[in-house]
PDB file of N, CA and C in Angstrom:
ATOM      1  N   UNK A   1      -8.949 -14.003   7.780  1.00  0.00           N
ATOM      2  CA  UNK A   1      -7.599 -14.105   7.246  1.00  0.00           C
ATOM      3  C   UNK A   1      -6.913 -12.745   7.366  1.00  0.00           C
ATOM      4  N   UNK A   2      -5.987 -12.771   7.720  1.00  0.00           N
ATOM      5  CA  UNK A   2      -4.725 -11.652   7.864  1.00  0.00           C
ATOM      6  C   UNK A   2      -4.360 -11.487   6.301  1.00  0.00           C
ATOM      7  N   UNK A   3      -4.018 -10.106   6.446  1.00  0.00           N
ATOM      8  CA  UNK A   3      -3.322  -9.597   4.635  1.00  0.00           C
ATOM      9  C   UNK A   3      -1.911 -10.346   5.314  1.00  0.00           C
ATOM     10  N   UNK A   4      -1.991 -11.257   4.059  1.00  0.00           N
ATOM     11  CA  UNK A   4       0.236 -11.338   3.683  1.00  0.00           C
ATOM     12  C   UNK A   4       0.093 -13.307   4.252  1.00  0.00           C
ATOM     13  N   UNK A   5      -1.346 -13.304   4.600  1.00  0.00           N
ATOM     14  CA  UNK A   5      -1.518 -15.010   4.772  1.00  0.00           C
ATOM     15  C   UNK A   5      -1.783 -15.472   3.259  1.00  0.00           C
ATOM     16  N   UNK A   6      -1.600 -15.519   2.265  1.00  0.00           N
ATOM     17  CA  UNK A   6      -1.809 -16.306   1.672  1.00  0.00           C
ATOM     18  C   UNK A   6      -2.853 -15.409   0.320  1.00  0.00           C
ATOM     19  N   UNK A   7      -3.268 -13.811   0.927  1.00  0.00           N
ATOM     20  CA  UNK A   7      -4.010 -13.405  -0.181  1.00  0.00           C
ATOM     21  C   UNK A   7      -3.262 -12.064  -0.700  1.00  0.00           C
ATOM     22  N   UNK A   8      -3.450 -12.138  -2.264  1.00  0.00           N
ATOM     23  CA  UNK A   8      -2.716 -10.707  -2.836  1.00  0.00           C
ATOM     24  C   UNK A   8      -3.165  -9.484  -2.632  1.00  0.00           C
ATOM     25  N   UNK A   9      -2.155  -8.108  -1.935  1.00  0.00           N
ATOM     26  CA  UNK A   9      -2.753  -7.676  -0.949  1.00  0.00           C
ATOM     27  C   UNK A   9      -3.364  -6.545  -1.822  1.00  0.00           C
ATOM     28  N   UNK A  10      -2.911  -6.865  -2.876  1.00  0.00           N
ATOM     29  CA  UNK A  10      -3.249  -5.720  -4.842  1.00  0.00           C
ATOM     30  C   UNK A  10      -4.751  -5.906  -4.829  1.00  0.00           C
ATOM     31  N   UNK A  11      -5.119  -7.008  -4.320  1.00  0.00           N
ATOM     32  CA  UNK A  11      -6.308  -7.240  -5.228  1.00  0.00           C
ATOM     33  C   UNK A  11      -7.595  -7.285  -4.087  1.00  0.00           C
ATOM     34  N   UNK A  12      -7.112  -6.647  -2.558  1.00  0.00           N
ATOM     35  CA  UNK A  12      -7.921  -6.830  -1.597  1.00  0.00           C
ATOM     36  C   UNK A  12      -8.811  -5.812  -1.856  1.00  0.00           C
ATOM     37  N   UNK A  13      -9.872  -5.566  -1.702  1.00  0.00           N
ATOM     38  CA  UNK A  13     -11.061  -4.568  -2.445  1.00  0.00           C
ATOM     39  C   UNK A  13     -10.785  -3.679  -1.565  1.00  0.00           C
ATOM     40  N   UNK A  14     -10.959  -3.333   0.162  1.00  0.00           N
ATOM     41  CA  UNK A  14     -10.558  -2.286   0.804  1.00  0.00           C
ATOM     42  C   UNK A  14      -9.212  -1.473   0.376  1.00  0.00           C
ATOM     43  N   UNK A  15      -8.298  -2.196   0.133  1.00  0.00           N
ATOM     44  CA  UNK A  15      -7.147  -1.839  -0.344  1.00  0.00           C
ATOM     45  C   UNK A  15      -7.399  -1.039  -1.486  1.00  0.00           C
ATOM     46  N   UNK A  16      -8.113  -1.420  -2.679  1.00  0.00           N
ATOM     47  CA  UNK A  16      -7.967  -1.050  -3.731  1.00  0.00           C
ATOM     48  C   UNK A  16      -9.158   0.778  -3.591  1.00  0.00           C
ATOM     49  N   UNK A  17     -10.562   0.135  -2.944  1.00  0.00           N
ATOM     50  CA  UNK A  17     -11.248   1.299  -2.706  1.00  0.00           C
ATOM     51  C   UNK A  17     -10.317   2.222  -1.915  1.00  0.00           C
ATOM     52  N   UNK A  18      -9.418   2.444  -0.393  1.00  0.00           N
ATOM     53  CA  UNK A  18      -8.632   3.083  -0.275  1.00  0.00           C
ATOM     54  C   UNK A  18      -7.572   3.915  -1.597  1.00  0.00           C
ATOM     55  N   UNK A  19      -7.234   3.047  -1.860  1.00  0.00           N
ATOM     56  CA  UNK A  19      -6.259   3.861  -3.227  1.00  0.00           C
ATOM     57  C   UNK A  19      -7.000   4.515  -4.033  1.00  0.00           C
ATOM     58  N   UNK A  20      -8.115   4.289  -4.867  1.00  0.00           N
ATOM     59  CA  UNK A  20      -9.006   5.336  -5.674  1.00  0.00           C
ATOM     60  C   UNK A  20      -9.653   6.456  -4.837  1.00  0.00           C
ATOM     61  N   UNK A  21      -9.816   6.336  -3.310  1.00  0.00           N
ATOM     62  CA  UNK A  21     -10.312   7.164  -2.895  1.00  0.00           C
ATOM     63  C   UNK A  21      -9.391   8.497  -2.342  1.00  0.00           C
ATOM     64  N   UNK A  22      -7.755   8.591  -2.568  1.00  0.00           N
ATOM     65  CA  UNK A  22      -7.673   9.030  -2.227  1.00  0.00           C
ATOM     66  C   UNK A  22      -6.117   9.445  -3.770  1.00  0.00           C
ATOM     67  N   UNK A  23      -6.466   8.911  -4.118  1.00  0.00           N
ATOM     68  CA  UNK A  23      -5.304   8.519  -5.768  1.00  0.00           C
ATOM     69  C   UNK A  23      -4.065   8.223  -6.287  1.00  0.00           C
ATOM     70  N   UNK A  24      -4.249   7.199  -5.305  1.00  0.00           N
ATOM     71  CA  UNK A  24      -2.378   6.112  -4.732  1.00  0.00           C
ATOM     72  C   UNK A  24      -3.015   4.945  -5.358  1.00  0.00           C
ATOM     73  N   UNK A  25      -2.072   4.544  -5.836  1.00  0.00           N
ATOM     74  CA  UNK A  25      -1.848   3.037  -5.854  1.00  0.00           C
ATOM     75  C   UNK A  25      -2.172   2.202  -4.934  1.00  0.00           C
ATOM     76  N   UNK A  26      -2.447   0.784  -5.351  1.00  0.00           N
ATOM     77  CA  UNK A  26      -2.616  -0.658  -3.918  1.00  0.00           C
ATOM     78  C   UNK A  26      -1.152  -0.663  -3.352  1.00  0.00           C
ATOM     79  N   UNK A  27       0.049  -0.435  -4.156  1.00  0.00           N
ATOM     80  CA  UNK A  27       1.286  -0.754  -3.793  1.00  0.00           C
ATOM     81  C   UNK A  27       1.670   0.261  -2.953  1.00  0.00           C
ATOM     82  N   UNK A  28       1.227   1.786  -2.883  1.00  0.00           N
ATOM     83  CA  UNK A  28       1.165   3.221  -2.184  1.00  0.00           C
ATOM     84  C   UNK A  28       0.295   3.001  -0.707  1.00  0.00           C
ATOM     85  N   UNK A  29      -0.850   2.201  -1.402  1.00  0.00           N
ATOM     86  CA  UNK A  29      -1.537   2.060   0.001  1.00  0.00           C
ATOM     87  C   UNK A  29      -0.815   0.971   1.072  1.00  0.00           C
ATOM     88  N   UNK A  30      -0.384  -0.230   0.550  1.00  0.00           N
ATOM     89  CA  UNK A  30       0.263  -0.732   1.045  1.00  0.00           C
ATOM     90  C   UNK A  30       1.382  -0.397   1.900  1.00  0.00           C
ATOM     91  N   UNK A  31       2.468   0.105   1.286  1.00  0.00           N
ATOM     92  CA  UNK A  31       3.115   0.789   1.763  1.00  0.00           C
ATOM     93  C   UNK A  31       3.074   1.513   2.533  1.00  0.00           C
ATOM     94  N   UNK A  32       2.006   2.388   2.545  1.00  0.00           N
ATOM     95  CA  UNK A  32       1.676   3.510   3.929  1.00  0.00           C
ATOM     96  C   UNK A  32       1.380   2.588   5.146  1.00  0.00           C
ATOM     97  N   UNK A  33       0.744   1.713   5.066  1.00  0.00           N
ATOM     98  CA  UNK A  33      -0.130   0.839   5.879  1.00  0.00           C
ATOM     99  C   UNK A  33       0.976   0.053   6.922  1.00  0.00           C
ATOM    100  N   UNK A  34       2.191  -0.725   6.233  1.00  0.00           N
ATOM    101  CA  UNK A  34       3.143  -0.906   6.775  1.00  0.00           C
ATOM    102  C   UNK A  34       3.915   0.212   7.676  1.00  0.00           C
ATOM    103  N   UNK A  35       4.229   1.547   7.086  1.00  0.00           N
ATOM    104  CA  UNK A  35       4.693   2.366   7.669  1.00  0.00           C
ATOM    105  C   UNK A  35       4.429   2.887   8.945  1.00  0.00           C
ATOM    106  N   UNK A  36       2.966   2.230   8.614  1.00  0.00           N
ATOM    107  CA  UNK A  36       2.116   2.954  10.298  1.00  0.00           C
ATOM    108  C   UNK A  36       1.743   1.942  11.197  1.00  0.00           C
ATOM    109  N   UNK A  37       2.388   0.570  10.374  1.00  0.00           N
ATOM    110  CA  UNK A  37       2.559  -0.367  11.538  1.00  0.00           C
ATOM    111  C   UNK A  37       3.589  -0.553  12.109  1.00  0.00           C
ATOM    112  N   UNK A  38       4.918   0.333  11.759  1.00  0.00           N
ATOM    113  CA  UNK A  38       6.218   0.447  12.343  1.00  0.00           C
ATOM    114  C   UNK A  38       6.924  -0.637  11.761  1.00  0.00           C
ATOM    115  N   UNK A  39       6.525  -1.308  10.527  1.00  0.00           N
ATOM    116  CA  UNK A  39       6.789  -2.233   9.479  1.00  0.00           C
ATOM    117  C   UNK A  39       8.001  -1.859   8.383  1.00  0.00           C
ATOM    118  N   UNK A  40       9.174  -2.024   8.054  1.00  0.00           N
ATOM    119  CA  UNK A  40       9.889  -1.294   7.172  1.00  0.00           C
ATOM    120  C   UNK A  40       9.629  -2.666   6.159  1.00  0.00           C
ATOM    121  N   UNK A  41       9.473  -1.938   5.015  1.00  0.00           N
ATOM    122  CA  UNK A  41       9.605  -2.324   3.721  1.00  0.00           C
ATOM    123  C   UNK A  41      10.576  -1.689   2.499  1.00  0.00           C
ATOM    124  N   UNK A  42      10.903  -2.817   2.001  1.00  0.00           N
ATOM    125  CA  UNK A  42      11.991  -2.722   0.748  1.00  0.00           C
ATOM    126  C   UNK A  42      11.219  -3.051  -0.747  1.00  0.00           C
ATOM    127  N   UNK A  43      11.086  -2.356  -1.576  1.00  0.00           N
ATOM    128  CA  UNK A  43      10.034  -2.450  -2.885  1.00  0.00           C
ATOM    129  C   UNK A  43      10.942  -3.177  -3.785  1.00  0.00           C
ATOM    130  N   UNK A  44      10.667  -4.209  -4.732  1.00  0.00           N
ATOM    131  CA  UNK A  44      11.487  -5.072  -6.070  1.00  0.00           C
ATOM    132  C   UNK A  44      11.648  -3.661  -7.307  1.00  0.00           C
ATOM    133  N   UNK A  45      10.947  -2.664  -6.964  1.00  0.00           N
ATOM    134  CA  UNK A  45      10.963  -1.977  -8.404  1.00  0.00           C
ATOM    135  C   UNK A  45      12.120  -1.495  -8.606  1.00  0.00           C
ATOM    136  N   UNK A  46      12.266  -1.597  -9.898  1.00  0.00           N
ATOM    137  CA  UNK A  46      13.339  -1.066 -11.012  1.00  0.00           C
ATOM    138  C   UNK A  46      13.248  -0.443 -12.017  1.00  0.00           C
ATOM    139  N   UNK A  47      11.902  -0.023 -12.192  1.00  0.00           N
ATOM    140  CA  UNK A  47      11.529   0.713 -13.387  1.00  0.00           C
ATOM    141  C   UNK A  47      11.269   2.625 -12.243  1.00  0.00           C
ATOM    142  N   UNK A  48      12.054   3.597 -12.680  1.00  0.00           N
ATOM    143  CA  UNK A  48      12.400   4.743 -11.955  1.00  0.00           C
ATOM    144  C   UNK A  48      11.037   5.708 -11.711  1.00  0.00           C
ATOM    145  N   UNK A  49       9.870   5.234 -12.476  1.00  0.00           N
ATOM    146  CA  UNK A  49       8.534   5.579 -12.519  1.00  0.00           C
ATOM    147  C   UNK A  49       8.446   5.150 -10.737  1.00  0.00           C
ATOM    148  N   UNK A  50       7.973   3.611 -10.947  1.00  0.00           N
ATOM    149  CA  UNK A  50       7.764   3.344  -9.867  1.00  0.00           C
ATOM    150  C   UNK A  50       8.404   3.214  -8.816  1.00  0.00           C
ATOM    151  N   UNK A  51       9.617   3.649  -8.556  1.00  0.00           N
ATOM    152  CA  UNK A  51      10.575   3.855  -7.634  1.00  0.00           C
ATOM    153  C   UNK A  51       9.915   5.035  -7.117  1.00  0.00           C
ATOM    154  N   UNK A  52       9.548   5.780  -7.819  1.00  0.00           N
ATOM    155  CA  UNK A  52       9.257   7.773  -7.573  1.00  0.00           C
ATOM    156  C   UNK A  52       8.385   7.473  -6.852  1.00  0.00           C
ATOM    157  N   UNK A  53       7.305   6.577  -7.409  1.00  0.00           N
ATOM    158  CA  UNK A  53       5.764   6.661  -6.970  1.00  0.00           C
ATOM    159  C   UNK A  53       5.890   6.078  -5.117  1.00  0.00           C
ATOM    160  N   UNK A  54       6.975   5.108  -5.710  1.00  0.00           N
ATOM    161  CA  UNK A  54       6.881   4.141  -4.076  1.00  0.00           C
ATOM    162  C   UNK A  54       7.698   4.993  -3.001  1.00  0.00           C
ATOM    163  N   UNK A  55       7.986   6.298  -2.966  1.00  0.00           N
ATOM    164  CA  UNK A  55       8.750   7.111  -2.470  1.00  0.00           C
ATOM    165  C   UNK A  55       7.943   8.406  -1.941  1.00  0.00           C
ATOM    166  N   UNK A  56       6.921   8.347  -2.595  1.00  0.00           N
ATOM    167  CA  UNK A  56       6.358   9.966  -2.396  1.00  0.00           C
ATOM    168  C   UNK A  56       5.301   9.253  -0.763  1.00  0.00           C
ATOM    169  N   UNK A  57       5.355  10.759  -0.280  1.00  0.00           N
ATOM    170  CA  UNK A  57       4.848  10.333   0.852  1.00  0.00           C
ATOM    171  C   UNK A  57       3.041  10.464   0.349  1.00  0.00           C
ATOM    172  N   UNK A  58       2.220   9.455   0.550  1.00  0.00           N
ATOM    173  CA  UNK A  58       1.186   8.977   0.423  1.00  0.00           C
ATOM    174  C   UNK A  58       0.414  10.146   1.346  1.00  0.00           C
ATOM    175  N   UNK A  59      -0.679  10.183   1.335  1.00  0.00           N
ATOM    176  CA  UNK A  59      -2.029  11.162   2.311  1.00  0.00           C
ATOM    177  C   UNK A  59      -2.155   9.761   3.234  1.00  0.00           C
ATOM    178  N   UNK A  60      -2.716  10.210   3.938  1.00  0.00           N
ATOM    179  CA  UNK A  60      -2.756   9.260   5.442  1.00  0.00           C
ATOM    180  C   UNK A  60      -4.091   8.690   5.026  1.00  0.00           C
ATOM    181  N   UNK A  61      -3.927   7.314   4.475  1.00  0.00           N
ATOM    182  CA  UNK A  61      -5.640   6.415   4.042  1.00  0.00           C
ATOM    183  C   UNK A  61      -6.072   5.939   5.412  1.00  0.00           C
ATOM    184  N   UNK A  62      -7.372   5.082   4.744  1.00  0.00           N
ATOM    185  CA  UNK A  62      -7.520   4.283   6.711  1.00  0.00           C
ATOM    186  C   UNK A  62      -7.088   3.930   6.877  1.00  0.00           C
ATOM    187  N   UNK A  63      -6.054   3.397   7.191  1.00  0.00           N
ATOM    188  CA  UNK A  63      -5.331   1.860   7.696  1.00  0.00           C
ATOM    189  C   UNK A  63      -6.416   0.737   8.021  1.00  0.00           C
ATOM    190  N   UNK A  64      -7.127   1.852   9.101  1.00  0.00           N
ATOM    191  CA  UNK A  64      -8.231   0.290   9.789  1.00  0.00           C
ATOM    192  C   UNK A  64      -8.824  -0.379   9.200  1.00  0.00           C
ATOM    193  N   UNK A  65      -9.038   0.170   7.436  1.00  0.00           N
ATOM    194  CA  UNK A  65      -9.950  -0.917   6.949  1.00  0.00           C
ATOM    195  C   UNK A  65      -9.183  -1.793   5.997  1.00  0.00           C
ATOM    196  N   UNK A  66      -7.591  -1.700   6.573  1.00  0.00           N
ATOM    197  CA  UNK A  66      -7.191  -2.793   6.037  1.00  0.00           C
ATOM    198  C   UNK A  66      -6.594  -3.902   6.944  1.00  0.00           C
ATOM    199  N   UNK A  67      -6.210  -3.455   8.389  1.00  0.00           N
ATOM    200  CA  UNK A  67      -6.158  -4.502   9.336  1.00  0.00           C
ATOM    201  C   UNK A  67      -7.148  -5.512   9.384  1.00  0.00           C
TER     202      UNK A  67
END
């Protein structure tokens, strides 16, 4: 299964081990992951915390172990 078929991409364990391993968020890792697939994304947040967070440029995680 492809991430974004049908499973939450918060709760994918690579995803999540990426983010503790490097101390981003699933929504940070995400985000990077798109970015480096030449993917633009638009975030729902409205709370200015997580606006900040979804803004800062992330450390470069694997990607590959989330393709």
């Amino acid at each position: 299964m492809f991430v974004g078929q049908g499973e939450d991409v918060f709760k994918i364990p690579a995803v999540i081990a990426i983010g503790k391993a490097h101390g981003k968020s699933a929504a940070q890792v995400a985000l990077r992951w798109l970015v480096q697939q030449n993917i633009s994304a638009v975030t729902a947040a409205h709370n200015p915390a997580y606006i900040a967070e979804d803004s800062e440029e992330p450390s470069a995680p694997q990607a590959t172990a989330i393709s």
